[in-house]
N, C-alpha and C. Protein backbone atom coordinates (compact mmCIF):
# COMPACT_ATOMS: atom_id res chain seq x y z
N UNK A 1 60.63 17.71 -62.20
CA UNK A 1 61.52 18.73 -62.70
C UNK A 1 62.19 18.28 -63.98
N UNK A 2 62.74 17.00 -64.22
CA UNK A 2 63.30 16.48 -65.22
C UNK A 2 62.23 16.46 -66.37
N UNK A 3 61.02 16.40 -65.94
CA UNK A 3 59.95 16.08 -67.09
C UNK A 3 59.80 17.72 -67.83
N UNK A 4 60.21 18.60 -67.39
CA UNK A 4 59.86 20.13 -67.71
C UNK A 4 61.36 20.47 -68.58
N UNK A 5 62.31 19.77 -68.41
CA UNK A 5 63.77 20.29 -68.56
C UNK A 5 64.20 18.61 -69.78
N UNK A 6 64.33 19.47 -70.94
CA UNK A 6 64.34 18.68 -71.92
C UNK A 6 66.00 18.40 -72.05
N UNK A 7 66.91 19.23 -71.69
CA UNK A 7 68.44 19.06 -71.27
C UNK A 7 68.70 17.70 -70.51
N UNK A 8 68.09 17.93 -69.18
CA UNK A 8 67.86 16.59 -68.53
C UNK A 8 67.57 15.49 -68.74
N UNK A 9 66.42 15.14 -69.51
CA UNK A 9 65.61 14.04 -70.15
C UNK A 9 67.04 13.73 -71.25
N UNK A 10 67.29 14.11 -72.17
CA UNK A 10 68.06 13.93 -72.98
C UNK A 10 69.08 13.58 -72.34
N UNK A 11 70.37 14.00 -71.39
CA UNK A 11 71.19 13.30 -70.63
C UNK A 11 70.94 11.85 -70.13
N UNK A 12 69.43 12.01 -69.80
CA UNK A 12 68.63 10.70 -69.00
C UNK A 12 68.55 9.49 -69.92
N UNK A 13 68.59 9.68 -71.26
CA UNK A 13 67.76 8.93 -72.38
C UNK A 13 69.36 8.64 -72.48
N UNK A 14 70.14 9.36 -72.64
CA UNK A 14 71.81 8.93 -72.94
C UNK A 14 72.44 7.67 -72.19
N UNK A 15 72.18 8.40 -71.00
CA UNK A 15 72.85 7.29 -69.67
C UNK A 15 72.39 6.36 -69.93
N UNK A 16 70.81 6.46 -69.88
CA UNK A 16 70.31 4.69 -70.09
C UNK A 16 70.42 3.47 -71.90
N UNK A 17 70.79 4.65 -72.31
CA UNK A 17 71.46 3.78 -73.77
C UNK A 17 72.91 3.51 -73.18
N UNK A 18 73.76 4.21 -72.51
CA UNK A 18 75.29 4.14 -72.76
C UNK A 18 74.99 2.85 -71.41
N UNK A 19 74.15 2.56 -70.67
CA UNK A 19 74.11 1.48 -69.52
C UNK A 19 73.71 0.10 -70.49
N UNK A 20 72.34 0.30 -71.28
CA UNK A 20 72.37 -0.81 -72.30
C UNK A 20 73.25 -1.47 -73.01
N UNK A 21 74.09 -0.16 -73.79
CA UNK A 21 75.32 -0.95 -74.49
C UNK A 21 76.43 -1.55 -73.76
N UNK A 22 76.64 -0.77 -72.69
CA UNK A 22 78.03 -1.49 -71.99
C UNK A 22 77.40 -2.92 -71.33
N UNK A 23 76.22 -2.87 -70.62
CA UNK A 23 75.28 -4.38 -70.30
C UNK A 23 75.42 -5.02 -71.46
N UNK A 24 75.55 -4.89 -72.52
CA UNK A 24 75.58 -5.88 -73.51
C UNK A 24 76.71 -6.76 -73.86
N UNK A 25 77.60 -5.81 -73.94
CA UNK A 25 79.33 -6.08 -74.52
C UNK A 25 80.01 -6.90 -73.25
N UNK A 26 79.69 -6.63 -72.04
CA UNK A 26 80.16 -6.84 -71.07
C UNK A 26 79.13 -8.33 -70.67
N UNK A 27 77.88 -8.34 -70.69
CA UNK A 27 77.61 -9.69 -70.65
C UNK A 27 77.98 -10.72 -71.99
N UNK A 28 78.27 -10.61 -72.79
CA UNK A 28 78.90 -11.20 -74.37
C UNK A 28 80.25 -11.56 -73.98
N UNK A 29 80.96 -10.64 -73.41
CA UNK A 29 82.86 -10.94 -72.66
C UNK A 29 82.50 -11.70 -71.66
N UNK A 30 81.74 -11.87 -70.45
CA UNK A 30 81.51 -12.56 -69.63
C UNK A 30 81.24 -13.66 -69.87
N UNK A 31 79.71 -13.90 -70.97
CA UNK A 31 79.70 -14.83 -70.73
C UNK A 31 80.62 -15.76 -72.25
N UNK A 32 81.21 -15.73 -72.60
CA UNK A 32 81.81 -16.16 -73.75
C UNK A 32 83.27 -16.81 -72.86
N UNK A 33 83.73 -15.97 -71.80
CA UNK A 33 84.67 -16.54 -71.19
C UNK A 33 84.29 -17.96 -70.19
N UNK A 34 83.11 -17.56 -69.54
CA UNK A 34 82.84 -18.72 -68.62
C UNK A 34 82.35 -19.53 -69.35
N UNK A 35 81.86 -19.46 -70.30
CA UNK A 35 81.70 -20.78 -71.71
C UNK A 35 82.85 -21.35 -71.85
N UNK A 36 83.49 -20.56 -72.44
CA UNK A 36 85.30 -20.88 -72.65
C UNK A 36 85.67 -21.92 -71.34
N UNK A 37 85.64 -21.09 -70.39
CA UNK A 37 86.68 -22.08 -69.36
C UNK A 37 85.72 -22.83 -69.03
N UNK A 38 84.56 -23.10 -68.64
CA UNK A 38 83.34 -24.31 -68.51
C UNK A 38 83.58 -25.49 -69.36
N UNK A 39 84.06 -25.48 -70.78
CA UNK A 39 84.46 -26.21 -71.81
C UNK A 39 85.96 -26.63 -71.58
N UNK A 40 86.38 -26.04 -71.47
CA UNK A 40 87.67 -26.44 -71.55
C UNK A 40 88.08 -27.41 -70.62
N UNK A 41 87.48 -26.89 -68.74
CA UNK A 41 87.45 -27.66 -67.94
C UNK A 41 86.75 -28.97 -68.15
N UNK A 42 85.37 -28.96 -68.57
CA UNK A 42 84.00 -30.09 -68.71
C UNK A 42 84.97 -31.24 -69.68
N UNK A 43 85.73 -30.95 -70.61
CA UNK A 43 86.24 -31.22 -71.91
C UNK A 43 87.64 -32.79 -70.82
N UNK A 44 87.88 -31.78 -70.00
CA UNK A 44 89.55 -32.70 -69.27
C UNK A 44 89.16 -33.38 -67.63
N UNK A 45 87.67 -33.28 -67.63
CA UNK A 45 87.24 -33.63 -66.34
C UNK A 45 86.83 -35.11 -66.59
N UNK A 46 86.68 -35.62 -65.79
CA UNK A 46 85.52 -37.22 -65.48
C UNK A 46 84.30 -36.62 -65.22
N UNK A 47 83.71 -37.29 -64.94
CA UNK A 47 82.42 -37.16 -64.60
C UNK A 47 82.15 -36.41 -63.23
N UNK A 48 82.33 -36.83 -62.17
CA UNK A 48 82.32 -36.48 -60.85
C UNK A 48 83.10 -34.94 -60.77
N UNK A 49 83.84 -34.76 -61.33
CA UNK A 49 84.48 -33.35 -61.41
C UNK A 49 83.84 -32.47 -62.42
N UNK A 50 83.25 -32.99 -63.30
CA UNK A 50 82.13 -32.20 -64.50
C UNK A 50 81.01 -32.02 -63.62
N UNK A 51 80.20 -32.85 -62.66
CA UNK A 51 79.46 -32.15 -61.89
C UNK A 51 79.42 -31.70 -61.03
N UNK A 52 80.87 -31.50 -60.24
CA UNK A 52 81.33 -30.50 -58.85
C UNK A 52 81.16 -29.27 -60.14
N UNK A 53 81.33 -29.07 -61.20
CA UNK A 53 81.67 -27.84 -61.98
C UNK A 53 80.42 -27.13 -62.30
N UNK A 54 79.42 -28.34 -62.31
CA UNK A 54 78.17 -27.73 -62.58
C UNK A 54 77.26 -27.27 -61.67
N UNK A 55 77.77 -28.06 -60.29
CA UNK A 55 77.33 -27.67 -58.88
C UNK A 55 77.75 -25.88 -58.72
N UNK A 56 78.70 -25.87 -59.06
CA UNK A 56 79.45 -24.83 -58.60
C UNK A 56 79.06 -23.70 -59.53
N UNK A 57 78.58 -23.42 -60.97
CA UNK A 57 78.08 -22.84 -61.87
C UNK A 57 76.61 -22.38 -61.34
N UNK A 58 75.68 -23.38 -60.88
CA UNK A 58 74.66 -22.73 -60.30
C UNK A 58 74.44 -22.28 -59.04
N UNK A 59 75.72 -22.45 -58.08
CA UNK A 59 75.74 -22.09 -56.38
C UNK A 59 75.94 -20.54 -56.80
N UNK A 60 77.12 -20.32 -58.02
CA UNK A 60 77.62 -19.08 -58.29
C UNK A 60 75.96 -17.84 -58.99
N UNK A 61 75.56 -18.57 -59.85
CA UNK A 61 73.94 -17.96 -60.21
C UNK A 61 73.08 -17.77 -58.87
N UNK A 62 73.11 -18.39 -57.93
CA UNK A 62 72.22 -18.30 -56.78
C UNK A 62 72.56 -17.47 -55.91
N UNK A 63 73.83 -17.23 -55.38
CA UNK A 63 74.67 -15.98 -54.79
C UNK A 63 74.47 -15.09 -55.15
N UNK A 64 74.29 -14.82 -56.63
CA UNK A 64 74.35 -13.55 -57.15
C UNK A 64 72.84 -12.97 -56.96
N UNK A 65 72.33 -14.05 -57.27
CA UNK A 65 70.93 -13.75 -57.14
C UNK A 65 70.21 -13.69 -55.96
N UNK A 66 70.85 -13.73 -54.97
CA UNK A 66 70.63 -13.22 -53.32
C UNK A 66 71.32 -12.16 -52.90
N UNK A 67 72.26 -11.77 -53.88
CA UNK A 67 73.02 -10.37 -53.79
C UNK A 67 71.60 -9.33 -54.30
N UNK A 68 71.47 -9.55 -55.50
CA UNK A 68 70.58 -8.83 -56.83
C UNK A 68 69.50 -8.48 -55.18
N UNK A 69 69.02 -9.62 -54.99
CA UNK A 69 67.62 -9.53 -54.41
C UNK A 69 67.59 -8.89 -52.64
N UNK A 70 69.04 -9.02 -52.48
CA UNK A 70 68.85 -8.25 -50.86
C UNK A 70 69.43 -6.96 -51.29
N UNK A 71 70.26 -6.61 -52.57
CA UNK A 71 70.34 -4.84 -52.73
C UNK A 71 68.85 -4.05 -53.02
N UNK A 72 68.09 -4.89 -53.32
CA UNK A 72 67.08 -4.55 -54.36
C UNK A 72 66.03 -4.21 -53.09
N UNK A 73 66.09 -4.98 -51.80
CA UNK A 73 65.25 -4.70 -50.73
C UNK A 73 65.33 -4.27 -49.72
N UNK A 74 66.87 -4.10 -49.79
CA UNK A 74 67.66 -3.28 -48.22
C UNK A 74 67.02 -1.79 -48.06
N UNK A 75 67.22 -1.70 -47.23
CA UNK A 75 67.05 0.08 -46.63
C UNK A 75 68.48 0.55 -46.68
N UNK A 76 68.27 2.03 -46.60
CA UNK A 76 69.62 2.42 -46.43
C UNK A 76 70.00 3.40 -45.19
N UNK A 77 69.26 3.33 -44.26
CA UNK A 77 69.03 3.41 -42.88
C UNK A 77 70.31 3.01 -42.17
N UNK A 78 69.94 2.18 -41.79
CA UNK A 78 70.97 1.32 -40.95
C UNK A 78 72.74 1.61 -41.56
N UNK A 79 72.98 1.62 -42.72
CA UNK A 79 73.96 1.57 -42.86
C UNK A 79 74.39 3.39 -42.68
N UNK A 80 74.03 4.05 -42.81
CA UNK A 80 74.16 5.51 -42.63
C UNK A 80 74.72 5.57 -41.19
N UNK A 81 73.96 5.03 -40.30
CA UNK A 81 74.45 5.28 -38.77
C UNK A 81 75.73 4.11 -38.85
N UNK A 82 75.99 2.96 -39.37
CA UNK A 82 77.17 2.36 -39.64
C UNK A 82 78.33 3.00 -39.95
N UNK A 83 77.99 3.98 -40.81
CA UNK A 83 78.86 5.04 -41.83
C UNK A 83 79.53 6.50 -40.88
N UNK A 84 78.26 6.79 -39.70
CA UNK A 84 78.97 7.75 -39.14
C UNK A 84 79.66 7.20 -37.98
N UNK A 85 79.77 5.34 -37.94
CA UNK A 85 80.86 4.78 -36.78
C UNK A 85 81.76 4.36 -37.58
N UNK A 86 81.95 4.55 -38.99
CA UNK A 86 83.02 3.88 -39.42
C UNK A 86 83.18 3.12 -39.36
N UNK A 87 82.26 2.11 -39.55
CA UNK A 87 81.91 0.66 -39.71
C UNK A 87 82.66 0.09 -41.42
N UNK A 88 83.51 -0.88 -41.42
CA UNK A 88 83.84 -1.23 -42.44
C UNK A 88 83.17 -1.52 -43.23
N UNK A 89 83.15 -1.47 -44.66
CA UNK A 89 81.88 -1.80 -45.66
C UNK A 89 80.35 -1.08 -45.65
N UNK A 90 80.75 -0.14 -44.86
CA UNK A 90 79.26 0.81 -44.77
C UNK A 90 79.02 1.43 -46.18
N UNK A 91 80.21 2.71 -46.12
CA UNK A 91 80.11 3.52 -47.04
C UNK A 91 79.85 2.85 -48.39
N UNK A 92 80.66 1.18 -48.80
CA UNK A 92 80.27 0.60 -49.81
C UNK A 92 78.87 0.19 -50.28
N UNK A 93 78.44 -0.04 -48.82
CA UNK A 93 76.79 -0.44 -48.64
C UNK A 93 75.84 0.61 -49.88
N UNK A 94 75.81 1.80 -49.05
CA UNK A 94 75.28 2.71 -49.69
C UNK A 94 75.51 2.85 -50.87
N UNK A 95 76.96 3.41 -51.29
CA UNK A 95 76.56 2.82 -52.76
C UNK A 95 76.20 2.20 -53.44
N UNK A 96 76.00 0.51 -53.16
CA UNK A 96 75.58 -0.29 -53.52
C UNK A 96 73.85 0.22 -53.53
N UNK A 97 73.39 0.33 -52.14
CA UNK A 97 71.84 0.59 -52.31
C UNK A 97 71.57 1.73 -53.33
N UNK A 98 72.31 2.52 -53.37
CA UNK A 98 72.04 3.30 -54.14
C UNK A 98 72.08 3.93 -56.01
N UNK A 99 72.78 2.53 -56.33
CA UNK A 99 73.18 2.19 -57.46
C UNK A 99 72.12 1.06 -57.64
N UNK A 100 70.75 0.84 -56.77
CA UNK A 100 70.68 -0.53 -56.81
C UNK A 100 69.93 -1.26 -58.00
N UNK A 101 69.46 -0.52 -59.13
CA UNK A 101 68.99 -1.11 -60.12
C UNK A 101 69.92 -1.40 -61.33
N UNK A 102 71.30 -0.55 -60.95
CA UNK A 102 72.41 -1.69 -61.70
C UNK A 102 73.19 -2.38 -61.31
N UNK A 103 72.73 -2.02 -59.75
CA UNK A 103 73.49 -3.81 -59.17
C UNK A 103 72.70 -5.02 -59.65
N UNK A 104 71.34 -4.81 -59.28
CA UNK A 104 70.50 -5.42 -59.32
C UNK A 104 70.49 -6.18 -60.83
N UNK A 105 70.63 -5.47 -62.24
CA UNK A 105 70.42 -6.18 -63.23
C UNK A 105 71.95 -6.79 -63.71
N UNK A 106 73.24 -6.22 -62.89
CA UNK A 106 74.43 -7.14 -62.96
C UNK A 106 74.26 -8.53 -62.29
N UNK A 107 74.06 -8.79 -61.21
CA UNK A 107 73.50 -10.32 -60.19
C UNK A 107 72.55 -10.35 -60.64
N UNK A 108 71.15 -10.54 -61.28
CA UNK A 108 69.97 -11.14 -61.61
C UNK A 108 70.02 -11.54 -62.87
N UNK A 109 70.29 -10.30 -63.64
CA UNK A 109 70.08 -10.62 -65.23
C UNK A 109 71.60 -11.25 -65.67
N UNK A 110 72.68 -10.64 -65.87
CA UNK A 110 73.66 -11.26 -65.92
C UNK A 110 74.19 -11.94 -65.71
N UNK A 111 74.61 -11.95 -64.26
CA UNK A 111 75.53 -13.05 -63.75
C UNK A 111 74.44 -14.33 -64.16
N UNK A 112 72.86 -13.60 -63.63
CA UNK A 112 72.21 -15.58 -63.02
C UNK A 112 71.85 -15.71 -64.69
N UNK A 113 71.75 -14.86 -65.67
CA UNK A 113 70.99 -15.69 -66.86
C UNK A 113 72.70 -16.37 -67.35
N UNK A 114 73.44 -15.79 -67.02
CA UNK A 114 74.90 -16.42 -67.93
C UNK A 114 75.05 -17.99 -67.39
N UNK A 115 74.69 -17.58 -65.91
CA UNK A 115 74.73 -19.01 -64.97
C UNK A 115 74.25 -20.08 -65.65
N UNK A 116 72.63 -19.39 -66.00
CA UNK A 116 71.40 -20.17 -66.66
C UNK A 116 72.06 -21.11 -67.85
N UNK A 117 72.58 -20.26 -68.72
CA UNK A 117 72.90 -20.20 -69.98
C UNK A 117 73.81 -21.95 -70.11
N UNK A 118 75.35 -21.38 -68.83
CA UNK A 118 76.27 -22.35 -69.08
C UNK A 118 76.08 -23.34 -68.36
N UNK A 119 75.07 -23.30 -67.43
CA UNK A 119 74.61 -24.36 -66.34
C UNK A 119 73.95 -25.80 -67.81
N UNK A 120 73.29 -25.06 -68.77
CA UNK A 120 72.41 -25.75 -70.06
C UNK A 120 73.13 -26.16 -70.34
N UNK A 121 74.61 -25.99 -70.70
CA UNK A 121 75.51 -26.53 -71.73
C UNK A 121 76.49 -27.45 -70.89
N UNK A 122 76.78 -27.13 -69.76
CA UNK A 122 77.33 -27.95 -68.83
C UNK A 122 76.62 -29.55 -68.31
N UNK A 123 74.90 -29.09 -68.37
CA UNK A 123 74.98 -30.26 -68.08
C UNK A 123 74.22 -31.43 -69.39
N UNK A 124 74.42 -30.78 -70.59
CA UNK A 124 74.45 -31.67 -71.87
C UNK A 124 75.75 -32.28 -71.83
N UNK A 125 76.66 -31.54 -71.51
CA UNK A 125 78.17 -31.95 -71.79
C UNK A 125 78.61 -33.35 -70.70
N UNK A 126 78.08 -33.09 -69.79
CA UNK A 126 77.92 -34.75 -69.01
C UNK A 126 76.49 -35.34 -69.41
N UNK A 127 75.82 -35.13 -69.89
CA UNK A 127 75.23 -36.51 -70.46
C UNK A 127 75.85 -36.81 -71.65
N UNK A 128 76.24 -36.12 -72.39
CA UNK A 128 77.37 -36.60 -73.41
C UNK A 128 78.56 -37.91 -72.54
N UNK A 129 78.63 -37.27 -71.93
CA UNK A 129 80.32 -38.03 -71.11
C UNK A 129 79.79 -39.41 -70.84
N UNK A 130 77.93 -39.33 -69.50
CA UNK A 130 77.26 -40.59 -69.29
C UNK A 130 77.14 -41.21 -70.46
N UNK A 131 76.93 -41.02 -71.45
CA UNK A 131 76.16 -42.31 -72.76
C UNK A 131 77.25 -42.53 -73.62
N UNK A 132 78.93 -41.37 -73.54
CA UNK A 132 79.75 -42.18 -74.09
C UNK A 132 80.64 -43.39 -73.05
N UNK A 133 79.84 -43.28 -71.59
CA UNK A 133 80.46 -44.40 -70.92
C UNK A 133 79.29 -45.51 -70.73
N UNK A 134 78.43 -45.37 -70.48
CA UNK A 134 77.01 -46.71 -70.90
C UNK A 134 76.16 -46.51 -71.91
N UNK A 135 75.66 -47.46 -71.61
CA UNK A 135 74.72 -47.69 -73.22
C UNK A 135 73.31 -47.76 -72.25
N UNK A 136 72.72 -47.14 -73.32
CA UNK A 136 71.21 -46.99 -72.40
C UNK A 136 69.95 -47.07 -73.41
N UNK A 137 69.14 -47.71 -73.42
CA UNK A 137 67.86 -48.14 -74.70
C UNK A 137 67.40 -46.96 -75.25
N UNK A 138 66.89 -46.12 -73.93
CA UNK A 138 66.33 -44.58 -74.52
C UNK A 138 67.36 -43.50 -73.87
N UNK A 139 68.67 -42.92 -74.87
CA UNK A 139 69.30 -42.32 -74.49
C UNK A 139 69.02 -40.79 -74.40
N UNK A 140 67.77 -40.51 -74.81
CA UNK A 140 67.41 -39.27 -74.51
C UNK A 140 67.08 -38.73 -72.83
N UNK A 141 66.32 -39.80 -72.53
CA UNK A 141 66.26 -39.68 -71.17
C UNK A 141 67.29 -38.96 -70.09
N UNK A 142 68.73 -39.63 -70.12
CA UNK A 142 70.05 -39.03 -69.58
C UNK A 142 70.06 -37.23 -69.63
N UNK A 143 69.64 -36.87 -71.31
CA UNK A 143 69.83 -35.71 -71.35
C UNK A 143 68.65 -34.76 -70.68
N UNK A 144 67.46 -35.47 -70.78
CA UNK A 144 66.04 -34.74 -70.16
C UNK A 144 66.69 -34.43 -68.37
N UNK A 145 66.76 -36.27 -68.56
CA UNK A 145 67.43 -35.97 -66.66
C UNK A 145 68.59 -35.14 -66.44
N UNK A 146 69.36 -34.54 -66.50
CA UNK A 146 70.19 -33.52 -66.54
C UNK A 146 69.85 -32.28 -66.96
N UNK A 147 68.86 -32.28 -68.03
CA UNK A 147 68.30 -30.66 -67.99
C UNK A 147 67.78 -30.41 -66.79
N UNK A 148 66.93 -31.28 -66.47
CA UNK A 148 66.17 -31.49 -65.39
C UNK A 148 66.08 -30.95 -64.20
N UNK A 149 67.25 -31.83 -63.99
CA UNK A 149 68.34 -31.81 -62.23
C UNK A 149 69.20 -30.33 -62.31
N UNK A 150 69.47 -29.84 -63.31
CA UNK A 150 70.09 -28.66 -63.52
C UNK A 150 69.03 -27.19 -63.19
N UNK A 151 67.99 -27.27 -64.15
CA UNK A 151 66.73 -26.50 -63.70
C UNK A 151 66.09 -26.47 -62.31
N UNK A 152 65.98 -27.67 -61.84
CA UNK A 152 65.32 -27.83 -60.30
C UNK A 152 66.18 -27.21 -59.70
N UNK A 153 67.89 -27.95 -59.34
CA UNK A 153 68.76 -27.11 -58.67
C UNK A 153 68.59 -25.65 -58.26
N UNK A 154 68.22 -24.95 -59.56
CA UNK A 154 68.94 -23.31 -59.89
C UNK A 154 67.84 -22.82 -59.52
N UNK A 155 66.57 -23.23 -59.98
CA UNK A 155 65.29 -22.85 -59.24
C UNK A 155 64.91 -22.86 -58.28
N UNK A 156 64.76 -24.30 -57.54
CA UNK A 156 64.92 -24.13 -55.91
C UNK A 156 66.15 -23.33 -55.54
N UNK A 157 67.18 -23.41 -55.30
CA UNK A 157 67.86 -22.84 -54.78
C UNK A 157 67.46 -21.43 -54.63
N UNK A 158 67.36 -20.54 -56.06
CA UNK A 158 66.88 -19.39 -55.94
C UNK A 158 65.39 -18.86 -55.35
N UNK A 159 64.69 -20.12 -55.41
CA UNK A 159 63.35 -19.44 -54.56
C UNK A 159 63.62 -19.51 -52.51
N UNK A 160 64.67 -20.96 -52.23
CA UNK A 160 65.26 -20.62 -51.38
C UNK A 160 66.22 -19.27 -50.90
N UNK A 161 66.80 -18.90 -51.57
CA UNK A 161 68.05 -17.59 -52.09
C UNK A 161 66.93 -16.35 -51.87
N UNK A 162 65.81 -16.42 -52.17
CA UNK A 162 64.96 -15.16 -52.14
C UNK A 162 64.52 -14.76 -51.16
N UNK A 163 64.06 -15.75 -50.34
CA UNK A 163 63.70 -15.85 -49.02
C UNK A 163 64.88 -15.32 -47.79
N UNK A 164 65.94 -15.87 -48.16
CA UNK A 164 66.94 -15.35 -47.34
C UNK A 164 67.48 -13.98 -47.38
N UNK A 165 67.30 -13.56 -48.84
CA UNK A 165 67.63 -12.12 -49.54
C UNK A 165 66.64 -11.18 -48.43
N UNK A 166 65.71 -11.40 -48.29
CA UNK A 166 64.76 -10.56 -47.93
C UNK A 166 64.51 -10.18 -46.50
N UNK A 167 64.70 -11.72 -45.87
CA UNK A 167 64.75 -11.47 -44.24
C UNK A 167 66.25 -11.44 -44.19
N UNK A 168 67.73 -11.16 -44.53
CA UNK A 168 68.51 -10.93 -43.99
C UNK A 168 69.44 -9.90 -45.21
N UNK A 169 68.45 -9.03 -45.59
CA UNK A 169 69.62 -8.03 -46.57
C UNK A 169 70.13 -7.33 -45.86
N UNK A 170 70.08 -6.80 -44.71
CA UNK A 170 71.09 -5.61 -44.63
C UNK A 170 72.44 -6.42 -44.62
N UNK A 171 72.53 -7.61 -43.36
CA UNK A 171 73.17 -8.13 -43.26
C UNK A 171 74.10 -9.17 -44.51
N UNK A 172 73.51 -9.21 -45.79
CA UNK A 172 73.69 -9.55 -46.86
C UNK A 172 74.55 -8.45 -47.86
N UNK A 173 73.58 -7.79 -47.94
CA UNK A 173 74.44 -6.08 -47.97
C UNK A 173 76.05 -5.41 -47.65
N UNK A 174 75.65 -5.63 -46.61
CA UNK A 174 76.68 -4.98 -45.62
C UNK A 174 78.38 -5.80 -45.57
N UNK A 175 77.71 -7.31 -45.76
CA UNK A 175 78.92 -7.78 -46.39
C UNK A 175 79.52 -8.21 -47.46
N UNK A 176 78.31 -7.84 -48.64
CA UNK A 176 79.10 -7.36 -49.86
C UNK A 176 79.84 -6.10 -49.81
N UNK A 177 79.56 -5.16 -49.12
CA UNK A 177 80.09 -3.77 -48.82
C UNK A 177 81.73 -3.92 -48.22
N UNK A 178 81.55 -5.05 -47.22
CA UNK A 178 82.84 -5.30 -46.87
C UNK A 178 83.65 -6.23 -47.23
N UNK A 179 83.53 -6.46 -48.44
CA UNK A 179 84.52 -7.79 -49.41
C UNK A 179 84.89 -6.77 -50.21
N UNK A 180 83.74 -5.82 -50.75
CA UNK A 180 84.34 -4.40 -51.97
C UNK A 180 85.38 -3.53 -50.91
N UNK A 181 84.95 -3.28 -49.72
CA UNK A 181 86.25 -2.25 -49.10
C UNK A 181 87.40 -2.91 -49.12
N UNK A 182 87.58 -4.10 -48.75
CA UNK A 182 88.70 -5.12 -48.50
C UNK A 182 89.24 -5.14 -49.91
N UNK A 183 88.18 -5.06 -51.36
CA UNK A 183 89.17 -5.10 -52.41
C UNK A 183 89.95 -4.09 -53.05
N UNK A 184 89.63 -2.71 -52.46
CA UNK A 184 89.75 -1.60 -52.52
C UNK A 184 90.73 -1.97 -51.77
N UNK A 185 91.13 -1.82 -50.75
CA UNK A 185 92.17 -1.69 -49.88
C UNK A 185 92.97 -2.57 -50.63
N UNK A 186 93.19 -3.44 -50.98
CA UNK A 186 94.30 -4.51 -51.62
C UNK A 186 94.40 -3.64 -52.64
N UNK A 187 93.60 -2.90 -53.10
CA UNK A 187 94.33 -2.87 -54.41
C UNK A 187 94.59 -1.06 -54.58
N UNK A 188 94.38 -0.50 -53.55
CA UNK A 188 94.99 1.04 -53.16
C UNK A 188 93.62 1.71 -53.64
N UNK A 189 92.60 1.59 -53.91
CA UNK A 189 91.32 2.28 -54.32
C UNK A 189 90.92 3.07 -53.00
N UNK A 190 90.87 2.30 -51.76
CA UNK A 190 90.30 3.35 -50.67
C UNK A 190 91.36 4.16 -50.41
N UNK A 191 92.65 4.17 -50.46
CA UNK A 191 93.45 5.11 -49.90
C UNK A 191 93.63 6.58 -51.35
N UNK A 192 93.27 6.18 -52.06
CA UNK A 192 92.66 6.97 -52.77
C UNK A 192 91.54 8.18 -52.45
N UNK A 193 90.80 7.47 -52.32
CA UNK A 193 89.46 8.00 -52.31
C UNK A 193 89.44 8.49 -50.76
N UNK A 194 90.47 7.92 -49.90
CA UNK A 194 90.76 9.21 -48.54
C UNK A 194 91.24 10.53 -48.48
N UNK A 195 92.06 10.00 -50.16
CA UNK A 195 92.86 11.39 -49.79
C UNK A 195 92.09 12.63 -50.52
């Protein structure tokens, strides 16, 4: 029907430019901030706390990316009959499934490439820290090994992360659905949207 109705198509062609540009501006603010505070922190840390930071930079890319990947495969079944028991985080569910190719490129493309991005710079910034505390013959090495250990991390993890996405999305789902109602409620959005 949309292919016959040139009104439509044109609305269609809109939305998906006005989704491009705001994906853009909004991953540029994102990730420019977690650069920011990644640095700032990496900058006043030791060592051992520069890599709890970098641990924690790619646990955060891998989450997201088991979010991305169980919205992307859930049904929306189950949560419907959730929805007519008034199951907390249902109704969020569904939206979520149903929004799910811009959930999907917020947790995959965004969150995990920003992850990607500062996970790179995080862990140059401790081999910087290692070789200004030892001396080492071939100091390139330090930095290979830290790209390294940084890449393996984020990769396994996520081919682990995929696997779990898949055999347990609803249940993956369902409680992203109920962390968004819970933030709604803190912050007066569902009592809103009751009335």
């Amino acid at each position: 029907m949309s292919k016959s109705d040139p009104a439509a198509q044109k609305r269609e062609r809109r939305k998906a430019i006005q989704w491009v540009v705001t994906i853009f501006f909004v991953t540029i603010a994102i990730s420019g901030t977690i650069s920011l505070l990644s640095d700032i922190l990496m900058s006043r840390s030791n060592m051992v706390v520069a890599f709890l930071i970098l641990l924690a930079i790619i646990l955060i890319g891998i989450v997201f990316d088991i979010i991305g990947m169980a919205v992307a495969t859930a049904d929306e079944k189950p949560f419907h009959s959730m929805a007519a028991r008034k199951v907390p985080g249902a109704h969020e569910a569904i939206q979520l499934l149903r929004n799910a190719e811009r959930v999907s490129s917020i947790c995959n493309d965004v969150v995990g490439d920003i992850c990607g991005v500062v996970s790179g710079s995080a862990s140059a910034t401790i081999a910087a820290q290692i070789l200004a505390n030892f001396s080492f013959s071939w100091p390139q090495i330090i930095s290979l090994a830290m790209s390294a250990l940084a890449a393996g991390l984020t990769v396994g993890g996520k081919a682990i992360g995929k696997s779990v996405a898949v055999n347990s999305c609803v249940v993956i789902v369902h409680s992203v659905g109920r962390l968004i109602a819970s933030l709604n409620r803190m912050t007066g959005k569902g009592k809103k949207k009751k009335k």
